[in-house]
C-alpha atoms as a PDB file:
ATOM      1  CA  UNK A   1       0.000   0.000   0.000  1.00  0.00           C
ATOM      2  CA  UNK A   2       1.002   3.428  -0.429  1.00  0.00           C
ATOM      3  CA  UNK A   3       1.642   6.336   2.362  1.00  0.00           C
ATOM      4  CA  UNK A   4      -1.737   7.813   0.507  1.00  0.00           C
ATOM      5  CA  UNK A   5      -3.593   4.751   0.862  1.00  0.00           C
ATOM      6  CA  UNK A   6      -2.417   4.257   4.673  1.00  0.00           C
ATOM      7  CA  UNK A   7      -3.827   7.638   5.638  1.00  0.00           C
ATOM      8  CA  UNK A   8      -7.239   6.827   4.050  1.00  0.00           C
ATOM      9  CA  UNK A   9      -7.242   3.444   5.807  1.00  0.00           C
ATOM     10  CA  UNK A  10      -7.408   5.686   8.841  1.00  0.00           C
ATOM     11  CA  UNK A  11      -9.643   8.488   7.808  1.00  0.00           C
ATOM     12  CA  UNK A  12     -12.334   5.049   6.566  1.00  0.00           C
ATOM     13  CA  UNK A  13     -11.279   3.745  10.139  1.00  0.00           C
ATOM     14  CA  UNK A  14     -12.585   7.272  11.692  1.00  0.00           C
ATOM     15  CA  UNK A  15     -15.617   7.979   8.773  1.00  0.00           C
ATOM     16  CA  UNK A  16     -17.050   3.917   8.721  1.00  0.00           C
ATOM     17  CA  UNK A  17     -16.265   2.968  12.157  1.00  0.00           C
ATOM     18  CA  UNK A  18     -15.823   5.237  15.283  1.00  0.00           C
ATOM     19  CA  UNK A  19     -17.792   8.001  13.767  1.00  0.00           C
ATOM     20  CA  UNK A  20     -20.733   6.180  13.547  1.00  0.00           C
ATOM     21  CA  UNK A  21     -20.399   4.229  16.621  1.00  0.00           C
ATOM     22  CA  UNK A  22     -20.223   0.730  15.281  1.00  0.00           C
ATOM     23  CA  UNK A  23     -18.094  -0.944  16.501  1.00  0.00           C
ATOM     24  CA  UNK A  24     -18.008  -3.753  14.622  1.00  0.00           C
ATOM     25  CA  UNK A  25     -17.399  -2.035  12.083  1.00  0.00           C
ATOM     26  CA  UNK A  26     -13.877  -0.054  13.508  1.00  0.00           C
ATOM     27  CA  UNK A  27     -12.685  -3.863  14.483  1.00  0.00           C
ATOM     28  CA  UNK A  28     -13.029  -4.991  11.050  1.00  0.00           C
ATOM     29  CA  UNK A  29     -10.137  -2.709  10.216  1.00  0.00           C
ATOM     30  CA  UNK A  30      -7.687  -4.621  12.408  1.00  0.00           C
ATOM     31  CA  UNK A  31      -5.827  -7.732  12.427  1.00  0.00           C
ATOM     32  CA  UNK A  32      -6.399 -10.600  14.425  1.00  0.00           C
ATOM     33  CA  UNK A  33      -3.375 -10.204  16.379  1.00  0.00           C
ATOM     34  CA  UNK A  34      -3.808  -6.262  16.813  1.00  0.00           C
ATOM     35  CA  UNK A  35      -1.675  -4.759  19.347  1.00  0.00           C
ATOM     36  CA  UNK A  36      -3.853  -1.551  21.705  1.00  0.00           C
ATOM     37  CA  UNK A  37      -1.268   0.092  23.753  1.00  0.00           C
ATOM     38  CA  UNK A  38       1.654  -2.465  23.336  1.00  0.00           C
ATOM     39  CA  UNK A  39      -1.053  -5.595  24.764  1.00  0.00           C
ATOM     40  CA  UNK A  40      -2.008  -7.782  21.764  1.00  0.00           C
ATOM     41  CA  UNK A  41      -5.740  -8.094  22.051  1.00  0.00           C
ATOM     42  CA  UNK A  42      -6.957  -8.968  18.307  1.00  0.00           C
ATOM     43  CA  UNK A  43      -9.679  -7.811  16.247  1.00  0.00           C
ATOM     44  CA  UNK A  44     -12.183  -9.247  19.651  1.00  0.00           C
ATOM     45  CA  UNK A  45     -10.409  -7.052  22.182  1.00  0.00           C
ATOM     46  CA  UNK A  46     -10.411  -3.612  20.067  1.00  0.00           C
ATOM     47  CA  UNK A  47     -14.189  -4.418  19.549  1.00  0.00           C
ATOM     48  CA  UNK A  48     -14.420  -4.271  22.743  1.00  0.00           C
ATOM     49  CA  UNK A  49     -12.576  -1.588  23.577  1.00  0.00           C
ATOM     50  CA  UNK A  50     -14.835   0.531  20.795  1.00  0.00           C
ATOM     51  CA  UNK A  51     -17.819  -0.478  22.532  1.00  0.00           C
ATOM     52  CA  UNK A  52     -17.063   0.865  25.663  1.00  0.00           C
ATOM     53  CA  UNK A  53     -15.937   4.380  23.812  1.00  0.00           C
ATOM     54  CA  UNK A  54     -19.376   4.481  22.920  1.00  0.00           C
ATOM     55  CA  UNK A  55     -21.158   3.752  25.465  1.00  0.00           C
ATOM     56  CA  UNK A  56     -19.317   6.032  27.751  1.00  0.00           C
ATOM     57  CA  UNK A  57     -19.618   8.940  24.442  1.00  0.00           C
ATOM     58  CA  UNK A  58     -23.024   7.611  22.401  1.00  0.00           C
ATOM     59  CA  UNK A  59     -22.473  10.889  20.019  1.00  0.00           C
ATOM     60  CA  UNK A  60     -18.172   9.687  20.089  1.00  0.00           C
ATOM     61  CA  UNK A  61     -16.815  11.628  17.174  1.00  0.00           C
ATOM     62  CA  UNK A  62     -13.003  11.701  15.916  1.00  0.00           C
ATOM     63  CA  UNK A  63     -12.171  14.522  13.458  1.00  0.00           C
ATOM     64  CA  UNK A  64      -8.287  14.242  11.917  1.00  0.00           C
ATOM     65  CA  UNK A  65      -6.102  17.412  12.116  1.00  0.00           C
ATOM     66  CA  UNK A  66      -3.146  16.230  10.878  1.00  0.00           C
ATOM     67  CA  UNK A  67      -1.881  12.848   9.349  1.00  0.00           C
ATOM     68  CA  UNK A  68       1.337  12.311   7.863  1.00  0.00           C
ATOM     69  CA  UNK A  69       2.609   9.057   6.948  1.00  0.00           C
ATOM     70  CA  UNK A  70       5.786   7.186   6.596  1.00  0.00           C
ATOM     71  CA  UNK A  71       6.231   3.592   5.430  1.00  0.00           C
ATOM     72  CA  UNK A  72       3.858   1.491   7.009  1.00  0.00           C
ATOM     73  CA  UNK A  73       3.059   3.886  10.102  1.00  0.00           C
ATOM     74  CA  UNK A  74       0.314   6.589   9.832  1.00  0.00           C
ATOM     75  CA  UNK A  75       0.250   9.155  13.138  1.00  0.00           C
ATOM     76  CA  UNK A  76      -2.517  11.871  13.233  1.00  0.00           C
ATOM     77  CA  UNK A  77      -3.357  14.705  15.450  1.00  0.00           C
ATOM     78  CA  UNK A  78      -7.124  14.038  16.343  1.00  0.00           C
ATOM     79  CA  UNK A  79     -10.229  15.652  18.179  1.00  0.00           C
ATOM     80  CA  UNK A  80     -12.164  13.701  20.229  1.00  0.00           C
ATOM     81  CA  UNK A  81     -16.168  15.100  20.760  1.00  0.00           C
ATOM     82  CA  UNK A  82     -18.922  13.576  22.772  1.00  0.00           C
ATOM     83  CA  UNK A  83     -20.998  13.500  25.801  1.00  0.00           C
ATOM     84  CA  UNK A  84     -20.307  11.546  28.670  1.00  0.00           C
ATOM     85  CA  UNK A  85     -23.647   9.391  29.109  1.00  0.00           C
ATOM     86  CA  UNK A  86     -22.720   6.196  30.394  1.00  0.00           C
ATOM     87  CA  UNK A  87     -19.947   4.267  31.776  1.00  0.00           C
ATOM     88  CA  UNK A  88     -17.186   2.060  30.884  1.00  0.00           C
ATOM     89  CA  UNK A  89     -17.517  -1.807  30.306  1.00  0.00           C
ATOM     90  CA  UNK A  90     -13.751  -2.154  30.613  1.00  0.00           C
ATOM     91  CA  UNK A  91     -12.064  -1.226  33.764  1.00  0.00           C
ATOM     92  CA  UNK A  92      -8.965   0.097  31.354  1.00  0.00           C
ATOM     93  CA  UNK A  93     -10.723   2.240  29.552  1.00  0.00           C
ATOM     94  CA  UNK A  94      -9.785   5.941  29.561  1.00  0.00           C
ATOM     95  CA  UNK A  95      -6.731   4.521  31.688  1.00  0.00           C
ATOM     96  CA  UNK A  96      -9.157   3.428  34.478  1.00  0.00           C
ATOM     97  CA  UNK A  97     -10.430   7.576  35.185  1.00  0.00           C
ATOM     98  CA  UNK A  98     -14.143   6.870  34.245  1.00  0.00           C
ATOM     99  CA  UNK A  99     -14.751   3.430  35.626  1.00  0.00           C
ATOM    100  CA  UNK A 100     -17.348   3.493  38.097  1.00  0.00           C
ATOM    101  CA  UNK A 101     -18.192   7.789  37.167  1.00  0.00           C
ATOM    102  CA  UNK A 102     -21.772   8.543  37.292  1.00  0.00           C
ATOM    103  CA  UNK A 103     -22.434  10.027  33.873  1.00  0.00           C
ATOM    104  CA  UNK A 104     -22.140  13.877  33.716  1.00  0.00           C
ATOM    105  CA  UNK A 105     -24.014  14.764  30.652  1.00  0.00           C
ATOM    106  CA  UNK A 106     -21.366  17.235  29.923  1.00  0.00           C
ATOM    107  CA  UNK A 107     -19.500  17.235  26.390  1.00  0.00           C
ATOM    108  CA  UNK A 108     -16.003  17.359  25.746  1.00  0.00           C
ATOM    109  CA  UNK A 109     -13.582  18.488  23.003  1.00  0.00           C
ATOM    110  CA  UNK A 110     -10.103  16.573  23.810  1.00  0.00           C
ATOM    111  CA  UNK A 111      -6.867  16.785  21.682  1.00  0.00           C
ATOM    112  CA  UNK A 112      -5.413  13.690  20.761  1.00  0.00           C
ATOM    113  CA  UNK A 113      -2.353  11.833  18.736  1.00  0.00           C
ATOM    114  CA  UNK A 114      -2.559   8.201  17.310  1.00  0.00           C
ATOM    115  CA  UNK A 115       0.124   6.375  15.760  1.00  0.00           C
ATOM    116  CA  UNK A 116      -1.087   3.430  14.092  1.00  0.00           C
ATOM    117  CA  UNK A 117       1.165   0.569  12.016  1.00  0.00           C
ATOM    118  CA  UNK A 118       0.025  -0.773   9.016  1.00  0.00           C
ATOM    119  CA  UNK A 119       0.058  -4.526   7.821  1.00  0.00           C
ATOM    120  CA  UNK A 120      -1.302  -6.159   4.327  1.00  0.00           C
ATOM    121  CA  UNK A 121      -3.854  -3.401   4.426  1.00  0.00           C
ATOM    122  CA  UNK A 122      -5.275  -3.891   8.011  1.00  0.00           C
ATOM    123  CA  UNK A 123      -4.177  -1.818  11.119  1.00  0.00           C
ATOM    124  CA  UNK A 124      -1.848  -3.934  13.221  1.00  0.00           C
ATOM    125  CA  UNK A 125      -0.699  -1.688  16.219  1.00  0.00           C
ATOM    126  CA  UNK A 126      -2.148   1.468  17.816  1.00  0.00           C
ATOM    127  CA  UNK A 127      -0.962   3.805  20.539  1.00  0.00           C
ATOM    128  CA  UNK A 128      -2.794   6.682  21.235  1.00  0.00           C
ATOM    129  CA  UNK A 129      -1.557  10.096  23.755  1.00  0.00           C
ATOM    130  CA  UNK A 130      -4.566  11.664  24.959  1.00  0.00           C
ATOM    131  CA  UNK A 131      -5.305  15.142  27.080  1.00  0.00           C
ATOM    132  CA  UNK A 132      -6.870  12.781  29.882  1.00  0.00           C
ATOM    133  CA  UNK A 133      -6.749  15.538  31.541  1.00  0.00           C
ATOM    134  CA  UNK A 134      -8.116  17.957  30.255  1.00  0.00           C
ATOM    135  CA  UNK A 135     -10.892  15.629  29.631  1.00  0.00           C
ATOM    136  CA  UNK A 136     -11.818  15.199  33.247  1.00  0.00           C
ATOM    137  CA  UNK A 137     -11.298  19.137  33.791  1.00  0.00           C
ATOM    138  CA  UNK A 138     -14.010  19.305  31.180  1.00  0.00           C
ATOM    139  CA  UNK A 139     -16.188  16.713  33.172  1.00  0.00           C
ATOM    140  CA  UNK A 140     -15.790  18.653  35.939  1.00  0.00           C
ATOM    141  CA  UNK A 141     -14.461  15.457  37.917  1.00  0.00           C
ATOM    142  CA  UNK A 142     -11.441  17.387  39.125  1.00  0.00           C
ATOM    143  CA  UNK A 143     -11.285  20.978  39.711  1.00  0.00           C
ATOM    144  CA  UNK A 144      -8.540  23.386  37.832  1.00  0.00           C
ATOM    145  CA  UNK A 145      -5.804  24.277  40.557  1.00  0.00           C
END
């Protein structure tokens, strides 16, 4: 695949899959032996973690800044939207901050980076950086010193 076609795997990945909250769909783009965060847990496990995204954020909405590409690795510069309506299915998720959170109903607008490393056309490995931070300052679940 080309750098061009890598980047569009990952704008589809965004446009077919988290954008419309199916999660199913977002696995589909992954390998079987996809790695989340340097833990292999397949095409299942990233299902899974999807899932959870949207049922914590049922309007969950990635819009891509910035991509650039080189070889088989694609990073962008993202912004996360979405309302906080529910909570997580996966103690891990959001590094642990919103398990057992009461739903705020406020929304958030959080600045994000993914790196992702493509393999025969199917995302193999993602890492993601994330303002977690400024994610629960917009929840209001800690106050701003």
């Amino acid at each position: 695949m080309s750098l061009d076609d890598n980047k569009r795997l990952i704008q589809r990945l965004m446009d077919e899959g988290h954008n419309r909250q199916d999660a199913a769909a977002a696995a589909a783009f992954y390998t079987e032996d996809a790695s989340n965060h340097q833990r292999i847990v397949g095409r299942v496990g990233m299902q899974a973690v999807f899932e959870t995204l949207y049922r914590v954020f049922p309007d969950f909405n990635y819009r891509i800044l910035e991509s650039t590409a080189e070889g088989y690795r694609v990073v962008c510069k993202v912004e996360m939207t979405g309302t906080h309506r529910g909570q997580p299915l996966l103690r891990e998720a959001f590094s642990g901050m919103l398990y057992g959170v009461a739903p705020t109903g406020k929304s958030v607008k959080v600045l994000q980076f993914h790196g992702f490393r493509i393999r025969d056309g199917q995302i193999a490995e993602h890492v993601a950086v994330r303002d977690d931070m400024g994610m629960v300052l917009q929840l209001g679940l800690v106050k701003q010193p």
